[in-house]
C-alpha atoms as a PDB file:
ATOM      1  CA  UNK A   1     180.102 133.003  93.519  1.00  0.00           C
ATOM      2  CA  UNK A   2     177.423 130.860  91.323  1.00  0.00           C
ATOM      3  CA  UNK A   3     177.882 126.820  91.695  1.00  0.00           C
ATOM      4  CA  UNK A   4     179.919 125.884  88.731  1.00  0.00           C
ATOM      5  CA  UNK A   5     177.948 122.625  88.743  1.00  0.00           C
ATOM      6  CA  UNK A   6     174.241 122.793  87.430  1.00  0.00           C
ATOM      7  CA  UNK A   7     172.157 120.416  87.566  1.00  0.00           C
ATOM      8  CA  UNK A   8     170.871 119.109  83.963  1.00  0.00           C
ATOM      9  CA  UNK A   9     166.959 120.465  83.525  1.00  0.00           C
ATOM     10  CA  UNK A  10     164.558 117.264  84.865  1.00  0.00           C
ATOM     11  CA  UNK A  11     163.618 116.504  81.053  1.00  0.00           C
ATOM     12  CA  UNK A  12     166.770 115.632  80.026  1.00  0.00           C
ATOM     13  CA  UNK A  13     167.326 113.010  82.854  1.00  0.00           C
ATOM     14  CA  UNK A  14     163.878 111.653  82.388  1.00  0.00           C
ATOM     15  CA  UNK A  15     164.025 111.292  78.499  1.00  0.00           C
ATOM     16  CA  UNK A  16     167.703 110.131  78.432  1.00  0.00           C
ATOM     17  CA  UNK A  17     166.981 106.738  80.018  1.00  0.00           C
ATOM     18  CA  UNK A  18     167.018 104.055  76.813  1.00  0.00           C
ATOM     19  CA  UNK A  19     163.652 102.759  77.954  1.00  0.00           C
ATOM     20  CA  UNK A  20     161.906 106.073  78.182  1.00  0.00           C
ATOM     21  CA  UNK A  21     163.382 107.417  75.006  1.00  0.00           C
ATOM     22  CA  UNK A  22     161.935 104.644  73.067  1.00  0.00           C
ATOM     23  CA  UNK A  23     158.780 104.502  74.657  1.00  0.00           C
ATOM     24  CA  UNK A  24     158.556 108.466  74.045  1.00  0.00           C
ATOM     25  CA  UNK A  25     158.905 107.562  70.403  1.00  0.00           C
ATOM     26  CA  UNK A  26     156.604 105.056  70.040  1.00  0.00           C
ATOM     27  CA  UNK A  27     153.997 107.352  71.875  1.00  0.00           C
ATOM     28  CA  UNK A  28     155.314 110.230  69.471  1.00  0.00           C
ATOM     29  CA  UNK A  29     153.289 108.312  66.506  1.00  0.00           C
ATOM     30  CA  UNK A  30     150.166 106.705  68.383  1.00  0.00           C
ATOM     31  CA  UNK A  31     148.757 106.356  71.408  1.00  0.00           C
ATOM     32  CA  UNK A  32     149.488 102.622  72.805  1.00  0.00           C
ATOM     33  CA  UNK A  33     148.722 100.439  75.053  1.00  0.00           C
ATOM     34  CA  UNK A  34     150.464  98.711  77.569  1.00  0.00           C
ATOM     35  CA  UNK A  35     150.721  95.624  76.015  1.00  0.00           C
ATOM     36  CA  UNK A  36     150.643  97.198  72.482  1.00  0.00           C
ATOM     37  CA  UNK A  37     154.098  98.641  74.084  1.00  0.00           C
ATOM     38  CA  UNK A  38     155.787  95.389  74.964  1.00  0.00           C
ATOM     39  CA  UNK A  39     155.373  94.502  71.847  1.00  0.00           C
ATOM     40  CA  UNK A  40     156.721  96.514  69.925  1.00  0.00           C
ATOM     41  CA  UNK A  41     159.604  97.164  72.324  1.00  0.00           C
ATOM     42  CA  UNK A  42     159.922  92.999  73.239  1.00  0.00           C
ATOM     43  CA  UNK A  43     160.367  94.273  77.016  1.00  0.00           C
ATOM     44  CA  UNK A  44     158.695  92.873  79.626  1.00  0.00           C
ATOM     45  CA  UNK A  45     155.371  94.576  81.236  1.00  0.00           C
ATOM     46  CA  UNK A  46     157.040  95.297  84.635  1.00  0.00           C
ATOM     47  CA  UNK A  47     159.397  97.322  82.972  1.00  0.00           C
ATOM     48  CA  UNK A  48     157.215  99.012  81.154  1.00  0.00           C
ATOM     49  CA  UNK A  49     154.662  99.812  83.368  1.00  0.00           C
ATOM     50  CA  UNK A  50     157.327 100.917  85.692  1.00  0.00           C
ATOM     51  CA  UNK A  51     159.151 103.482  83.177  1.00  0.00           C
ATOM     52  CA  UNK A  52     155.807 104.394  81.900  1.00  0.00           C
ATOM     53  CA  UNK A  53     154.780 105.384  85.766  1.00  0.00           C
ATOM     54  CA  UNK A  54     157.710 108.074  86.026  1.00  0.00           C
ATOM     55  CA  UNK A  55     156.791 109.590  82.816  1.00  0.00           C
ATOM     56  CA  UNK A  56     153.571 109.946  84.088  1.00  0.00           C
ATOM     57  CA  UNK A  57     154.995 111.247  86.931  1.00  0.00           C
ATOM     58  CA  UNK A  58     157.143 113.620  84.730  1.00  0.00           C
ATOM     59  CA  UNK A  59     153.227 115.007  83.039  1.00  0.00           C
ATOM     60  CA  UNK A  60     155.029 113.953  80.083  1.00  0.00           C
ATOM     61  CA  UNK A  61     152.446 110.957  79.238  1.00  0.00           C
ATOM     62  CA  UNK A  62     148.719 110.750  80.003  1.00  0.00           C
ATOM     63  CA  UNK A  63     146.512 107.662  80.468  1.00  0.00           C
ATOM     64  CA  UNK A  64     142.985 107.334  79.314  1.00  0.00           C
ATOM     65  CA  UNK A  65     140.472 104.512  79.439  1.00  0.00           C
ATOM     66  CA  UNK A  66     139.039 103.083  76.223  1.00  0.00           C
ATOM     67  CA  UNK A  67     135.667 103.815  75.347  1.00  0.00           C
ATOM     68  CA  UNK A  68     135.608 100.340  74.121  1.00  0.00           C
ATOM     69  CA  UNK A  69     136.480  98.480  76.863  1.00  0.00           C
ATOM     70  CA  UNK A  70     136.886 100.307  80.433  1.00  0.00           C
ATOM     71  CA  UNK A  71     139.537  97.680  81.305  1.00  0.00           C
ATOM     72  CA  UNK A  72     142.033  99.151  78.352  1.00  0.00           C
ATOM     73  CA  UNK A  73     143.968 102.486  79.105  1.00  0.00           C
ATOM     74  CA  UNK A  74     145.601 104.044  75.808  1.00  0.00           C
ATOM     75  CA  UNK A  75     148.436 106.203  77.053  1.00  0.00           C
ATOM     76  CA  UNK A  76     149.746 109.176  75.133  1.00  0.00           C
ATOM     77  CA  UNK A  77     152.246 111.534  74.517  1.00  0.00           C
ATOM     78  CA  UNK A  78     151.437 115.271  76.634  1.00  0.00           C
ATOM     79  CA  UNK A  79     153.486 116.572  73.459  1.00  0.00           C
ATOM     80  CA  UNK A  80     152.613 120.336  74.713  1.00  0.00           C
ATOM     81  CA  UNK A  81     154.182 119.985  77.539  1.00  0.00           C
ATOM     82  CA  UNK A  82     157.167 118.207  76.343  1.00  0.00           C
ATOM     83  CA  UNK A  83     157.661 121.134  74.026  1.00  0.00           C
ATOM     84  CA  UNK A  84     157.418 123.581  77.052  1.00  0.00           C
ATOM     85  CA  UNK A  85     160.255 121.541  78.878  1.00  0.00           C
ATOM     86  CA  UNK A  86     162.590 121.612  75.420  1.00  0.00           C
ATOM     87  CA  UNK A  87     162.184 124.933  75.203  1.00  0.00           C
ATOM     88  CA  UNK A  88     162.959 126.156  78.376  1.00  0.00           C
ATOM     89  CA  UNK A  89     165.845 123.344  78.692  1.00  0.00           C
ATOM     90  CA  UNK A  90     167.685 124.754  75.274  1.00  0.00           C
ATOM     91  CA  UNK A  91     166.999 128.209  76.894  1.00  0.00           C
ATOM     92  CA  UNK A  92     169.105 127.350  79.934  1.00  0.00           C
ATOM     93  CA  UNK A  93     172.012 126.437  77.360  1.00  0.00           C
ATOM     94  CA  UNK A  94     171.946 128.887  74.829  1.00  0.00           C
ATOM     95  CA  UNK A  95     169.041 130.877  73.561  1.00  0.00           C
ATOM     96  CA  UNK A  96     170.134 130.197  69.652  1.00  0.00           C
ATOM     97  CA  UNK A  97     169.961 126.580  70.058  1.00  0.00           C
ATOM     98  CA  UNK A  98     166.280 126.671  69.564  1.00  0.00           C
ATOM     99  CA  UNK A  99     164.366 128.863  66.536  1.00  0.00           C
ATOM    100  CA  UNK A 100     160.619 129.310  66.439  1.00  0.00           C
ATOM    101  CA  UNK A 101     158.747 127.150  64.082  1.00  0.00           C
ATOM    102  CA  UNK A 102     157.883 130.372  62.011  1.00  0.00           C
ATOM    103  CA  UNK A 103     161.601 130.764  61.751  1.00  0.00           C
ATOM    104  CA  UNK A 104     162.885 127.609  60.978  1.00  0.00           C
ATOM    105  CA  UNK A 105     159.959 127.234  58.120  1.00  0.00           C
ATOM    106  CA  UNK A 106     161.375 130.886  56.861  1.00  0.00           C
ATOM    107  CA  UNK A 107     164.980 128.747  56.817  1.00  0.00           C
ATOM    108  CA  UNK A 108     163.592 126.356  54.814  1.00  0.00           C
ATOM    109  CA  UNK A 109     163.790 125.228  50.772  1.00  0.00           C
ATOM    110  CA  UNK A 110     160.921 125.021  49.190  1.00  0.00           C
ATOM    111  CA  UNK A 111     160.509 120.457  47.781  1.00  0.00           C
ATOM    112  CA  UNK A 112     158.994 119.264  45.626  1.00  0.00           C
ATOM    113  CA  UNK A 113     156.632 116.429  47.020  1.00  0.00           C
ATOM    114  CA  UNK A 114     154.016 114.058  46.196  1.00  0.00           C
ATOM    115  CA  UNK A 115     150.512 114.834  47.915  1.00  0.00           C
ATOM    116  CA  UNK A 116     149.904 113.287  51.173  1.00  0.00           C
ATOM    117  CA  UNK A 117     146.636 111.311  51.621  1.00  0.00           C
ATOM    118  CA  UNK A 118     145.442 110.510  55.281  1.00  0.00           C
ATOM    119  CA  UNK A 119     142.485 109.044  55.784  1.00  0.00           C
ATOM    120  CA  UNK A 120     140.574 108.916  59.129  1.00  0.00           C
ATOM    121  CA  UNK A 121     138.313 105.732  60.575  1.00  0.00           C
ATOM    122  CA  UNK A 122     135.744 105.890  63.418  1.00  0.00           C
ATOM    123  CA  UNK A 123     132.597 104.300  63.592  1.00  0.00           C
ATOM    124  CA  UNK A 124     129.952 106.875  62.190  1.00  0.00           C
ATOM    125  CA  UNK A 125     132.171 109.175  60.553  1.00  0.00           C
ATOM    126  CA  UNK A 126     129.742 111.991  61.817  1.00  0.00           C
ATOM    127  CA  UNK A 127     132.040 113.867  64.349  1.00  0.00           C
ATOM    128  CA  UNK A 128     135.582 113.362  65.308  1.00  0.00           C
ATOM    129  CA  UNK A 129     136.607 111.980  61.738  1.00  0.00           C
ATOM    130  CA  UNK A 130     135.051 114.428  59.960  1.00  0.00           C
ATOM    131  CA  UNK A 131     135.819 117.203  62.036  1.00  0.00           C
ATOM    132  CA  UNK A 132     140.091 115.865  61.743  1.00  0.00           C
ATOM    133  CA  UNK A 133     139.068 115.532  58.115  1.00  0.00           C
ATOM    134  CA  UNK A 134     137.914 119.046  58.069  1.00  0.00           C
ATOM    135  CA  UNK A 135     140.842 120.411  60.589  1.00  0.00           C
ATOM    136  CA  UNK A 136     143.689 118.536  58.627  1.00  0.00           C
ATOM    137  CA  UNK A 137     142.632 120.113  55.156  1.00  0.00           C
ATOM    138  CA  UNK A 138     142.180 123.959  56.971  1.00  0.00           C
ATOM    139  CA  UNK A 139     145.702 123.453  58.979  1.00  0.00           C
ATOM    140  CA  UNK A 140     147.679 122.357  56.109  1.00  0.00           C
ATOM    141  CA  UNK A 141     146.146 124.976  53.827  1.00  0.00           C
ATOM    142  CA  UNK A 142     145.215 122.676  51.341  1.00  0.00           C
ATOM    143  CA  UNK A 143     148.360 120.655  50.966  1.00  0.00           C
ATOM    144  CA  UNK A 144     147.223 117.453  52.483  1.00  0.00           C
ATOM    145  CA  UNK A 145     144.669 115.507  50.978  1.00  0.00           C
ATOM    146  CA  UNK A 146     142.513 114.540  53.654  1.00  0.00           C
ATOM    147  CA  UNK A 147     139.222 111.812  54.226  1.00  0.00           C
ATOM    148  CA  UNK A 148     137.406 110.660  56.933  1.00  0.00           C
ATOM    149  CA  UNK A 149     135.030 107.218  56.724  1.00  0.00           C
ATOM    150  CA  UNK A 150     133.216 105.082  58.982  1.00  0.00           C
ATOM    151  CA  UNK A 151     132.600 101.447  59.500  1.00  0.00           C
ATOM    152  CA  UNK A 152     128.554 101.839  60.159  1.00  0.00           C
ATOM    153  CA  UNK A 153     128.354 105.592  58.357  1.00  0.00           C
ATOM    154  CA  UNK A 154     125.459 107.063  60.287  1.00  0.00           C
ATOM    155  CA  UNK A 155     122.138 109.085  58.262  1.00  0.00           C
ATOM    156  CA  UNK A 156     123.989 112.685  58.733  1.00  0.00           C
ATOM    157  CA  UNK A 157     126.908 114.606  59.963  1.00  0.00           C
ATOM    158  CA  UNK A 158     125.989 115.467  63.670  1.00  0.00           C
ATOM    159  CA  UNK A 159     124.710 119.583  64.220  1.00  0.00           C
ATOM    160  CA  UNK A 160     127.174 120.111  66.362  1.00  0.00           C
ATOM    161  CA  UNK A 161     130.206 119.244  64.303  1.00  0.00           C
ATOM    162  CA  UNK A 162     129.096 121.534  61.800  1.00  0.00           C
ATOM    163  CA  UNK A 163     128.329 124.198  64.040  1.00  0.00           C
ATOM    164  CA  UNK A 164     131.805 123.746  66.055  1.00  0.00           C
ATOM    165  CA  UNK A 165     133.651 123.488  62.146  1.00  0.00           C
ATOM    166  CA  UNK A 166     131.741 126.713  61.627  1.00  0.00           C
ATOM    167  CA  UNK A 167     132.320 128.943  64.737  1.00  0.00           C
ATOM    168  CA  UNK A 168     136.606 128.076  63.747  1.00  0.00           C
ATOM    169  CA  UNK A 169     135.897 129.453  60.261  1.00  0.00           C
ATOM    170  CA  UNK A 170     135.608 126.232  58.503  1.00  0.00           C
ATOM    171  CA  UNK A 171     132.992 124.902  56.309  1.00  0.00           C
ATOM    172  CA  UNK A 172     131.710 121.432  56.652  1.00  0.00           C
ATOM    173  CA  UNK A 173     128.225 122.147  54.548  1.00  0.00           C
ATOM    174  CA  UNK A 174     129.319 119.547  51.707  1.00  0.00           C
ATOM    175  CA  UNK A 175     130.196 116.756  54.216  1.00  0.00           C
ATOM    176  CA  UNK A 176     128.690 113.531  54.108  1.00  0.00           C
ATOM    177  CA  UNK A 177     128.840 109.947  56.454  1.00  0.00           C
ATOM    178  CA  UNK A 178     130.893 107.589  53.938  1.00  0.00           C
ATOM    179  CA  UNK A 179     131.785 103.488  54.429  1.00  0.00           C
ATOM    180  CA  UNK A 180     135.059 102.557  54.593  1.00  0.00           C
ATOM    181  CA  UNK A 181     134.559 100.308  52.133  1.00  0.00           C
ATOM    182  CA  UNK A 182     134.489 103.352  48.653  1.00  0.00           C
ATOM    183  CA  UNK A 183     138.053 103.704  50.021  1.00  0.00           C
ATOM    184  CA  UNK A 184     139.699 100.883  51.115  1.00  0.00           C
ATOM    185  CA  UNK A 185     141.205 100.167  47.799  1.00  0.00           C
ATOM    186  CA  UNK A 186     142.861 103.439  47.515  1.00  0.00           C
ATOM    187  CA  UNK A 187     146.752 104.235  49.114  1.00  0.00           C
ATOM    188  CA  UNK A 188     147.235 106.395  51.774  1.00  0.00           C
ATOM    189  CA  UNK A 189     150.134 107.478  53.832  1.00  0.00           C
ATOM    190  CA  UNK A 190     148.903 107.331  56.896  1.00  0.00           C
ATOM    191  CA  UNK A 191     145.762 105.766  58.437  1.00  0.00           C
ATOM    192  CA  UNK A 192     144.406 107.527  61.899  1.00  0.00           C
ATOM    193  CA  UNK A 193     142.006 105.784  63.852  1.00  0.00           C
ATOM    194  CA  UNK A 194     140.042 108.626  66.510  1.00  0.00           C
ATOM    195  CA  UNK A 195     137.639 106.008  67.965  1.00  0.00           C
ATOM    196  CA  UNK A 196     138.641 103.191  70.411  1.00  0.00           C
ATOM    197  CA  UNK A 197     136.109 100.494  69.151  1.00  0.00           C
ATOM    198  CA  UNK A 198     137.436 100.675  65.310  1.00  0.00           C
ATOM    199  CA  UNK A 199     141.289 100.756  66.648  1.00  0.00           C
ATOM    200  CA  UNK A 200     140.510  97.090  67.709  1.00  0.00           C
ATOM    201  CA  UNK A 201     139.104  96.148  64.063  1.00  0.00           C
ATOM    202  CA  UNK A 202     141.364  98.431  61.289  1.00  0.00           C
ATOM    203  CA  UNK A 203     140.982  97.252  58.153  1.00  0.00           C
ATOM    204  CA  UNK A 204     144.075  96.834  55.814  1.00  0.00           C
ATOM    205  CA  UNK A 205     145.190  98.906  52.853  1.00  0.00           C
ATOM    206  CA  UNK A 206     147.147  99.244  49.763  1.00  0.00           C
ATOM    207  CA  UNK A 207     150.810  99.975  50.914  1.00  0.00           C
ATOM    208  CA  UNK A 208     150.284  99.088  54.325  1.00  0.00           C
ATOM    209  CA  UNK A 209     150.194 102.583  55.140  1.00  0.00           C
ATOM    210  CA  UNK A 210     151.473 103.946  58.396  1.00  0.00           C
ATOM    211  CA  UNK A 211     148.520 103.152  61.093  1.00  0.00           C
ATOM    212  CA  UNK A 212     147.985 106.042  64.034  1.00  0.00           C
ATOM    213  CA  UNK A 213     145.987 105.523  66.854  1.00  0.00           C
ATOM    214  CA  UNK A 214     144.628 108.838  68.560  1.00  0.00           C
ATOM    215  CA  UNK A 215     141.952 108.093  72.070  1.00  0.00           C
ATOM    216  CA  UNK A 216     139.668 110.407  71.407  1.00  0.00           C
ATOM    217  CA  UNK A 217     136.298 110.605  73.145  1.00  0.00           C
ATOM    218  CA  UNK A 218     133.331 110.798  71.212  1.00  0.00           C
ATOM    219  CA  UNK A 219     131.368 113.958  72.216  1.00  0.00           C
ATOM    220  CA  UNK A 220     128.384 112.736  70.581  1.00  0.00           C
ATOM    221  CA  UNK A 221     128.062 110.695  73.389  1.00  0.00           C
ATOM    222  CA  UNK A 222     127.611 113.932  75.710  1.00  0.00           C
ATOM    223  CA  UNK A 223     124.768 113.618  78.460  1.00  0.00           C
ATOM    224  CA  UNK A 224     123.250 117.211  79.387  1.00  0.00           C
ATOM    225  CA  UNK A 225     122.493 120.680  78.398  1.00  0.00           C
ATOM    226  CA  UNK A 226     123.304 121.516  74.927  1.00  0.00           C
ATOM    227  CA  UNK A 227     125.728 124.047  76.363  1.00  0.00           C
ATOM    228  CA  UNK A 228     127.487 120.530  77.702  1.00  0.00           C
ATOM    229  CA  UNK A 229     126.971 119.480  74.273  1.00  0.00           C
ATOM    230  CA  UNK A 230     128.483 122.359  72.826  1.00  0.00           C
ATOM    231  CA  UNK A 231     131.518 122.391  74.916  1.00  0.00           C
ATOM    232  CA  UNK A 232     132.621 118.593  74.344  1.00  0.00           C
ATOM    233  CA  UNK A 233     132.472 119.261  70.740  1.00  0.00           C
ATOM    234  CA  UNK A 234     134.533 122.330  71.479  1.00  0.00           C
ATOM    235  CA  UNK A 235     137.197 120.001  73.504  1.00  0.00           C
ATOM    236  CA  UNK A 236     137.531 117.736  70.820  1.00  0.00           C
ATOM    237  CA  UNK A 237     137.780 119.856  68.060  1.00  0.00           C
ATOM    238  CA  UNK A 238     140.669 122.136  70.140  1.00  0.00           C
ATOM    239  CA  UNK A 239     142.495 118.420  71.093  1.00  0.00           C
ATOM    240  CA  UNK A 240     142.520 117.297  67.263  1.00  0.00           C
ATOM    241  CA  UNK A 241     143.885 120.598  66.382  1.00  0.00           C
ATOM    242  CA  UNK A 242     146.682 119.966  68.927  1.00  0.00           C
ATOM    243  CA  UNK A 243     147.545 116.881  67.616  1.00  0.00           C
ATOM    244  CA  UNK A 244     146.893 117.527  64.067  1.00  0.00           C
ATOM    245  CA  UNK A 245     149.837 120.891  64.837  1.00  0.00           C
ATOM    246  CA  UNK A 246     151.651 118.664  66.463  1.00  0.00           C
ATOM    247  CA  UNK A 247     151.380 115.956  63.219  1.00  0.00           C
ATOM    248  CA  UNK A 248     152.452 118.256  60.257  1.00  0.00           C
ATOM    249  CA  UNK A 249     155.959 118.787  61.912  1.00  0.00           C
ATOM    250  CA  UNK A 250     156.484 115.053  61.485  1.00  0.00           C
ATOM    251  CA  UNK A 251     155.143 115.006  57.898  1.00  0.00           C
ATOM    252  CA  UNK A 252     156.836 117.733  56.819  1.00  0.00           C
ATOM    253  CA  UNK A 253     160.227 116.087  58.233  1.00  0.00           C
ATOM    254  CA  UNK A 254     159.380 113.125  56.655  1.00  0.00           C
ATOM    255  CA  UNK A 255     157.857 113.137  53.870  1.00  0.00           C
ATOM    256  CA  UNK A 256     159.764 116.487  52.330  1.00  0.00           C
ATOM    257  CA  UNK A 257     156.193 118.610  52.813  1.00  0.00           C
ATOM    258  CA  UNK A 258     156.581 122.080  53.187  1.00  0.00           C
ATOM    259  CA  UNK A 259     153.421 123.778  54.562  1.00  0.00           C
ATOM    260  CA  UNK A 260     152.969 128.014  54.325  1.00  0.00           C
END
């Protein structure tokens, strides 16, 4: 005879701790810092670091060290993987608790909505901003208004960007480097900073639009072979589109966007 007494799927009791749930949240938006953490929680950095070690321990979180300063570590959310675990957890309960994200948009009602505008910062707005930039507008089909800028624009868009844009069926031919500045008196909804170094500096904004952090290495910094090259562009443009998937959910939610 089966146990009558299951034990709840290891996601559940690792999320449903008060600390962890919030800190999942927070991580859910931006990727943080320890201390970034405790303050926006106002717990103290034992506790933390502690509840952030068993979600690391759970793969559900994953620490990286900023480009700006090796001393920093941004963590952030493994949101892939925390889908996995949902799904297979709802699964275990009852298969209609869960719909795919094709059919819950086909459930949906068509808003009415204001355009969104997010804006991307890094430094020389010649790779990972431009290549979000470029991502965010093919992803959403249009329906997001999207711009990328730098603080010290470089001369050109770097050859591999376009050619990575390209090879995805995207065209980046009419992009350009662009200052910050030609857009820092316009509103946005969101702000998303890709590059640790301009994180620590963000300018402010009409609105005081929501500000997202995402630790992104910068493959134009790539030493070796242009097949190296080639392949760190082709990491960064496939973890952008993960997060950019993984963004749209929360806009649409949010903001009353509904995306084809």
């Amino acid at each position: 005879m089966e146990n009558a007494l299951a034990p709840p799927p290891s996601l559940l009791k690792l999320v449903a701790h008060e600390v962890r749930w919030n800190l999942l949240r927070c991580l859910a938006r931006s990727d943080y810092r320890v201390q970034d953490l405790v303050d926006r929680l106002q717990l103290p950095q034992n506790l933390i670091s502690y509840h952030l070690k068993l979600l690391r321990q759970g793969q559900l979180v994953r620490e990286r060290h900023s480009s700006a300063d090796e001393r920093e570590v941004f963590y952030r959310l493994e949101v892939e993987r925390l889908q996995q675990l949902y799904w297979q957890a709802g699964d275990m309960l009852h298969p209609a608790i869960t719909l795919s994200p094709e059919q819950a948009l086909t459930n949906e009602k068509q808003r009415p909505h204001q355009p969104l505008r997010i804006l991307f910062l890094c430094t020389e707005n010649s790779a990972r901003s431009q290549m979000a930039e470029a991502l965010l507008r093919h992803l959403s089909h249009g329906m997001v208004e999207a711009f990328s800028v730098g603080s010290t624009p470089a001369e050109q868009i770097h050859p591999q960007a376009r050619q990575c844009m390209e090879r995805m069926g995207i065209d980046m031919s009419l992009a350009v480097p662009k200052h910050l500045d030609l857009f820092q008196s316009e509103r946005f909804d969101a702000i998303i900073t890709v590059c640790d170094s301009l994180h620590e500096v963000c300018p402010t904004f009409p609105g005081d639009p929501e500000r997202i952090h995402w630790s992104v290495p910068d493959p134009a910094r790539t030493q070796g072979t242009e097949e190296q090259v080639r392949a760190a562009f082709e990491q960064t443009a496939l973890q952008l589109t993960t997060r950019l998937r993984f963004l749209l959910p929360l806009l649409e939610r949010e903001k009353g966007l509904v995306l084809p």
